[in-house]
N, C-alpha and C. Protein backbone atom coordinates (compact mmCIF):
# COMPACT_ATOMS: atom_id res chain seq x y z
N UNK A 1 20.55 2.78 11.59
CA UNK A 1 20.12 3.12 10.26
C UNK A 1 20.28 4.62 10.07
N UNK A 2 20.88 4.92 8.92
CA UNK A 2 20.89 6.29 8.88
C UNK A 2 19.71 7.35 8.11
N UNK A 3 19.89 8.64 8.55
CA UNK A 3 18.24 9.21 7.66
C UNK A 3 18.24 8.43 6.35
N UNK A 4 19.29 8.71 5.20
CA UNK A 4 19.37 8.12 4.10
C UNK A 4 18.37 7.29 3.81
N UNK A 5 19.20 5.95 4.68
CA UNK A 5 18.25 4.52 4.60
C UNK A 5 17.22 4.47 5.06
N UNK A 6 16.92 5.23 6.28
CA UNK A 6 15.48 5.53 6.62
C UNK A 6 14.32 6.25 5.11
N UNK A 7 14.93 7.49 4.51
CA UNK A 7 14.44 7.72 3.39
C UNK A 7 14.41 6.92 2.33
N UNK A 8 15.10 6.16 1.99
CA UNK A 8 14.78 5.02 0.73
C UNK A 8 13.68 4.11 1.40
N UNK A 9 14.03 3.89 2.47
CA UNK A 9 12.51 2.57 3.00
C UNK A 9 11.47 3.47 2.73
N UNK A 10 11.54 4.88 3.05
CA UNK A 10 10.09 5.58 3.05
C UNK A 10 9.24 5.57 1.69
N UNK A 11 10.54 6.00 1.05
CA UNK A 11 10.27 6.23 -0.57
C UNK A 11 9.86 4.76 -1.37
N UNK A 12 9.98 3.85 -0.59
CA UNK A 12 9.94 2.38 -1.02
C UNK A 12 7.82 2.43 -0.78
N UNK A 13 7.75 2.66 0.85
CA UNK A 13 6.64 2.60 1.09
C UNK A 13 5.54 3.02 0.38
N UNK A 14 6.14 4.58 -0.22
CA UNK A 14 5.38 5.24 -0.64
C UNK A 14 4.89 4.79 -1.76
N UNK A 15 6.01 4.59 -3.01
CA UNK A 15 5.79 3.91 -4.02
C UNK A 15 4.71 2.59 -4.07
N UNK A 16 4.94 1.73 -3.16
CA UNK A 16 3.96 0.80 -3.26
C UNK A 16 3.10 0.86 -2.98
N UNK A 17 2.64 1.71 -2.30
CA UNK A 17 1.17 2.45 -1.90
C UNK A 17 0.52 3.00 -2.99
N UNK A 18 1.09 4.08 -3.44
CA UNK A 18 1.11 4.63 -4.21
C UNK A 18 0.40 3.58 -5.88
N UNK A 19 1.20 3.09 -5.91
CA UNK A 19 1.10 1.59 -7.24
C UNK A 19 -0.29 0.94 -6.57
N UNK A 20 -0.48 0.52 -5.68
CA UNK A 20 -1.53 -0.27 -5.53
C UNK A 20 -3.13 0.92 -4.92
N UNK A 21 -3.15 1.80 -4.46
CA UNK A 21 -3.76 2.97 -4.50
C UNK A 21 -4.39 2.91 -6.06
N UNK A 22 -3.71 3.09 -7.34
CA UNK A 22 -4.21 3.14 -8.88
C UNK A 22 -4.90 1.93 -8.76
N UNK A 23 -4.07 0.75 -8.91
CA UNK A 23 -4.64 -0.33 -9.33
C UNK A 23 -6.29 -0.34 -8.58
N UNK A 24 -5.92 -0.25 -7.27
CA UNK A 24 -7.77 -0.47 -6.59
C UNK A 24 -8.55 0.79 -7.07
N UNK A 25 -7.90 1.86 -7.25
CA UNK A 25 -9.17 2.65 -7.91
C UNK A 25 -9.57 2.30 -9.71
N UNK A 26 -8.40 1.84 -10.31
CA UNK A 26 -8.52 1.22 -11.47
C UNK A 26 -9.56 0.15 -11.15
N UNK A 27 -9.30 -1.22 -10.51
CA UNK A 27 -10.49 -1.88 -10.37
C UNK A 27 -11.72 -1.84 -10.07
N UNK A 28 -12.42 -0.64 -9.45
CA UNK A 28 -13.53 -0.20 -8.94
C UNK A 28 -14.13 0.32 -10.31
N UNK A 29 -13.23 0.53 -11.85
CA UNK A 29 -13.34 1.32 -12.41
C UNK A 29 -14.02 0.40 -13.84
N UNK A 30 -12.76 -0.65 -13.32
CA UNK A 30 -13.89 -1.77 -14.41
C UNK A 30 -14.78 -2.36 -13.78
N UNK A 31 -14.81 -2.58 -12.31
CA UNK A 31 -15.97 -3.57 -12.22
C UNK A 31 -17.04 -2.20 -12.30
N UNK A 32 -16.92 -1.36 -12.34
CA UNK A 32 -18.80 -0.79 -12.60
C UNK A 32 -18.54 -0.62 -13.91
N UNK A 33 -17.52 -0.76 -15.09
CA UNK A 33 -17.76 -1.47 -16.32
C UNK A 33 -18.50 -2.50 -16.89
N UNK A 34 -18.24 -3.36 -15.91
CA UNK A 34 -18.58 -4.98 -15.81
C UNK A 34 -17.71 -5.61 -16.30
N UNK A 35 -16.11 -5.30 -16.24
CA UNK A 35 -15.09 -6.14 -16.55
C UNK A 35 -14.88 -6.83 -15.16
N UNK A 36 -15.10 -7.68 -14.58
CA UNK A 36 -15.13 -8.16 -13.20
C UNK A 36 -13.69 -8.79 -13.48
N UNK A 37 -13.51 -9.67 -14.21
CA UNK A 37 -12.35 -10.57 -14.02
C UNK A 37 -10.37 -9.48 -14.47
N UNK A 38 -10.68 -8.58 -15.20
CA UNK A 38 -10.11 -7.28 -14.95
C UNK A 38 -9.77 -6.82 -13.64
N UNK A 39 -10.98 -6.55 -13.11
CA UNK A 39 -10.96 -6.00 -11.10
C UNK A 39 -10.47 -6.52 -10.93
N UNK A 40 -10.88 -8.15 -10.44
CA UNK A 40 -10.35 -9.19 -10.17
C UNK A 40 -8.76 -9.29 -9.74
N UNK A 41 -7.82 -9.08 -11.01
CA UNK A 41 -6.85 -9.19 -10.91
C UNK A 41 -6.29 -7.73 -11.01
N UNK A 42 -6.53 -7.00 -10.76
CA UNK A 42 -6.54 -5.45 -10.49
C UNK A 42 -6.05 -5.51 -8.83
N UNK A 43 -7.25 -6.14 -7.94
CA UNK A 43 -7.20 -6.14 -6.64
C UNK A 43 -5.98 -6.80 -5.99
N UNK A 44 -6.13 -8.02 -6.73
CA UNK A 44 -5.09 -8.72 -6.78
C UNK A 44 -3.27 -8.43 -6.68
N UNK A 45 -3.09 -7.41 -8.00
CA UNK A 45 -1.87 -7.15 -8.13
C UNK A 45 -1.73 -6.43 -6.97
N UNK A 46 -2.65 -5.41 -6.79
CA UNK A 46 -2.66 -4.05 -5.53
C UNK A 46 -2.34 -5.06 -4.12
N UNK A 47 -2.88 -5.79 -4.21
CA UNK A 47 -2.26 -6.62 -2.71
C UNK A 47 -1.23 -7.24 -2.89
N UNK A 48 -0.49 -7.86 -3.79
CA UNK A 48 0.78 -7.89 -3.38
C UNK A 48 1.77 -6.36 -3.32
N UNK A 49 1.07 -5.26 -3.98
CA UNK A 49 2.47 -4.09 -3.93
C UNK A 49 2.11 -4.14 -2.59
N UNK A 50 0.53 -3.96 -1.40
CA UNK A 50 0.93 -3.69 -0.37
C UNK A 50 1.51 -4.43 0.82
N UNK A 51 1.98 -5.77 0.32
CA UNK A 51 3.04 -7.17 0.93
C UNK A 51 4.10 -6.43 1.28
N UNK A 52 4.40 -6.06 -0.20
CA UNK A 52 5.77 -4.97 -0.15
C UNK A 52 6.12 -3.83 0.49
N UNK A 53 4.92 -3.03 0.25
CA UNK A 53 5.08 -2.17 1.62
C UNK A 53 5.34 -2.10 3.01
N UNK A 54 4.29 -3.52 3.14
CA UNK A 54 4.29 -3.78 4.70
C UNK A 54 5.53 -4.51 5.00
N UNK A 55 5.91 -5.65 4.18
CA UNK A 55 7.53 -5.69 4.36
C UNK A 55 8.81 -5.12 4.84
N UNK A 56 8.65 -3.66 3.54
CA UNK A 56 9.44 -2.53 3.92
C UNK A 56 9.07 -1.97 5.37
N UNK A 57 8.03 -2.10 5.77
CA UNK A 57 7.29 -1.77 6.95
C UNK A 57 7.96 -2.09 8.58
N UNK A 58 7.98 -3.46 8.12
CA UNK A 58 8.10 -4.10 8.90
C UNK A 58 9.72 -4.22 8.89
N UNK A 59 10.55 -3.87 8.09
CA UNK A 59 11.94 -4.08 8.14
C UNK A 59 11.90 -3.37 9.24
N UNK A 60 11.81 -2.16 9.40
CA UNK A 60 12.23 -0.63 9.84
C UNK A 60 11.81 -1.48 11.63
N UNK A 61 10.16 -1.50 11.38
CA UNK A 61 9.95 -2.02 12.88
C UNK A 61 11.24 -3.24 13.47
N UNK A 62 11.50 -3.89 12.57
CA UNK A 62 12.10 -5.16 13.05
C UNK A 62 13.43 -4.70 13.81
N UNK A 63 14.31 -3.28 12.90
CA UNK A 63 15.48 -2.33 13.11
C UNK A 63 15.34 -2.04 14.51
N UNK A 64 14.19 -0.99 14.50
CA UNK A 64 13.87 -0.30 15.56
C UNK A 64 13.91 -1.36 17.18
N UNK A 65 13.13 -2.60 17.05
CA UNK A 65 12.93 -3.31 18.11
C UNK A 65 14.33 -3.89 18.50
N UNK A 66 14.78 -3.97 17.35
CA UNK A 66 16.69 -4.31 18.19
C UNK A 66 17.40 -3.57 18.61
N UNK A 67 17.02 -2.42 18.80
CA UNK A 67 17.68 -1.41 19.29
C UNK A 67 18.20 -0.53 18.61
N UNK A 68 18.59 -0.67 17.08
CA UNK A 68 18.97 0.68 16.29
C UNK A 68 17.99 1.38 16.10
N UNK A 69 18.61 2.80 16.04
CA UNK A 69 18.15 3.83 15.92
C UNK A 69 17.15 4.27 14.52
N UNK A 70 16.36 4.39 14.48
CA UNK A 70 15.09 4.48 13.01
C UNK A 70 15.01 6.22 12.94
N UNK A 71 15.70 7.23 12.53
CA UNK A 71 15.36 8.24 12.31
C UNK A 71 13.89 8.57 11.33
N UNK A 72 13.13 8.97 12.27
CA UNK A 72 11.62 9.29 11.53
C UNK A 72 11.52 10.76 10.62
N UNK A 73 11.34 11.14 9.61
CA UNK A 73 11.22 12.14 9.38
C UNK A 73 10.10 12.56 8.49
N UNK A 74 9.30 13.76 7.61
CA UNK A 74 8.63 13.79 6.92
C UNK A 74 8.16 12.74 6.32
N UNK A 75 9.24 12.44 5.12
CA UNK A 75 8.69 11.51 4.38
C UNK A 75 8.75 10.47 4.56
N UNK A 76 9.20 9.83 5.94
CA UNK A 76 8.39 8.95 6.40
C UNK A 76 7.26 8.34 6.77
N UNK A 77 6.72 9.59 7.49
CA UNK A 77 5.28 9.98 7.98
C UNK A 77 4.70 10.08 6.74
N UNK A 78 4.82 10.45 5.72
CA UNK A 78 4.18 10.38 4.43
C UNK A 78 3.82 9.14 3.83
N UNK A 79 4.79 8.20 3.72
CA UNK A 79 4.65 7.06 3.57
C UNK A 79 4.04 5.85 4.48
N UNK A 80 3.96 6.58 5.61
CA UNK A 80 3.36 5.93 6.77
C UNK A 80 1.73 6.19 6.40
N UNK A 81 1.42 7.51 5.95
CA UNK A 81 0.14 7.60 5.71
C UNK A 81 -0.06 7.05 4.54
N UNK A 82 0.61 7.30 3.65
CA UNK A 82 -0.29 6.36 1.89
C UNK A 82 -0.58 5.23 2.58
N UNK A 83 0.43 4.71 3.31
CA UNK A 83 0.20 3.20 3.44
C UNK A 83 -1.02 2.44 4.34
N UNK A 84 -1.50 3.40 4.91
CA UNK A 84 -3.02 3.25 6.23
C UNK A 84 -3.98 3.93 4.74
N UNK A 85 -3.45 5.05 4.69
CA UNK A 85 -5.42 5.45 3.71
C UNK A 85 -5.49 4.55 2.67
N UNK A 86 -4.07 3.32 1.97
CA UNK A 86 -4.38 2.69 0.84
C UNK A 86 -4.92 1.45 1.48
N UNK A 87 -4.51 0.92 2.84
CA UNK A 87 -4.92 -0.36 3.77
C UNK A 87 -6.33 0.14 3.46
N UNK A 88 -7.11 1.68 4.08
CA UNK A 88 -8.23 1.52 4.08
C UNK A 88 -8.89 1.83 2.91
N UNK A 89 -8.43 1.98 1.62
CA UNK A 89 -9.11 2.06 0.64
C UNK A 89 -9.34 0.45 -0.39
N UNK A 90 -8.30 -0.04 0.17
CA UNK A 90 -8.30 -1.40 0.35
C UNK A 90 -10.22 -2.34 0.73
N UNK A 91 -10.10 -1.95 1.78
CA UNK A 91 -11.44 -2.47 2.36
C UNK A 91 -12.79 -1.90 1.73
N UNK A 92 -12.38 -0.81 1.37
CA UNK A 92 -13.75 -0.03 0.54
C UNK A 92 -14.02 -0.75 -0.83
N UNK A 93 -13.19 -0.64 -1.25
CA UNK A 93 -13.06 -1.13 -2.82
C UNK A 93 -13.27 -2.83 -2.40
N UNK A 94 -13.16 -3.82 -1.39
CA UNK A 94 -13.48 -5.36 -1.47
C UNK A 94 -14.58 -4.84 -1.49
N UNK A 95 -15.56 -4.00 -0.48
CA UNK A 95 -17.54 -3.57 -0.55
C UNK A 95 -17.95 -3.13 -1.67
N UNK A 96 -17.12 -2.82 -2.24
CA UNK A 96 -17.73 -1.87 -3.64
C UNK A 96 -17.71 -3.38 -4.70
N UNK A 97 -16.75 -3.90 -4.65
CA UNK A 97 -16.41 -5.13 -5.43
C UNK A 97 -17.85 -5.98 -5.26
N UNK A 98 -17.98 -6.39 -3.71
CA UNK A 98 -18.96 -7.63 -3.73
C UNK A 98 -20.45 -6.70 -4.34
N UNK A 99 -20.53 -5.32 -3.92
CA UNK A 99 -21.50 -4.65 -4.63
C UNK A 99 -21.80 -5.13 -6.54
N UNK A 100 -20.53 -4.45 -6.70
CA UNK A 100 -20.46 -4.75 -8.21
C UNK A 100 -20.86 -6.32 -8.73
N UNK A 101 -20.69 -6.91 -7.80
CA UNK A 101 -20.23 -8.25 -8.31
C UNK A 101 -21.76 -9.42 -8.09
N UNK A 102 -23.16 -8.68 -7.51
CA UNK A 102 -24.39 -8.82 -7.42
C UNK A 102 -25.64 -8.13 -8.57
């Protein structure tokens, strides 16, 4: 794989992180509105962009384990991180949800 393609997967990652990052802070935003069924599908959309991520994710791993070469660079590591702090903002926002949702 070359940097290139290594940088479009990154930029892929990022983006969907990125997209679903809004949406879960968007949903945290109606459910202490009390639009629950809004959240709802707020949370919702945000987990499939991060399918996609982890997809893209997992291409690269899948590359790497066959033996081609995965050049890592910045914005990789960038996209490597949206994609863990949005996993864990992920889990905050389901607690905040069942909060809201009592």
């Amino acid at each position: 794989m070359t940097k290139e393609e290594a940088t479009m997967v990154a930029f892929e990652i990022v983006a969907y992180s990125g997209d679903a990052r809004s949406k879960l802070l968007m949903a945290v935003e109606k459910a202490k509105a009390g639009d629950l069924v809004t959240a709802d599908r707020l949370v919702a959309e945000a987990n499939e962009c991060l399918v996609d991520a982890h997809k893209a994710q997992t291409d690269l791993l899948q590359q790497e384990a066959r033996g081609d070469n995965v050049e890592v660079g910045f914005i990789m590591v960038h996209g490597q991180d949206h994609l863990m702090t949005t996993l864990l903002l992920k889990d905050i926002v389901g607690t905040l949800m069942d909060v809201y949702k009592k």
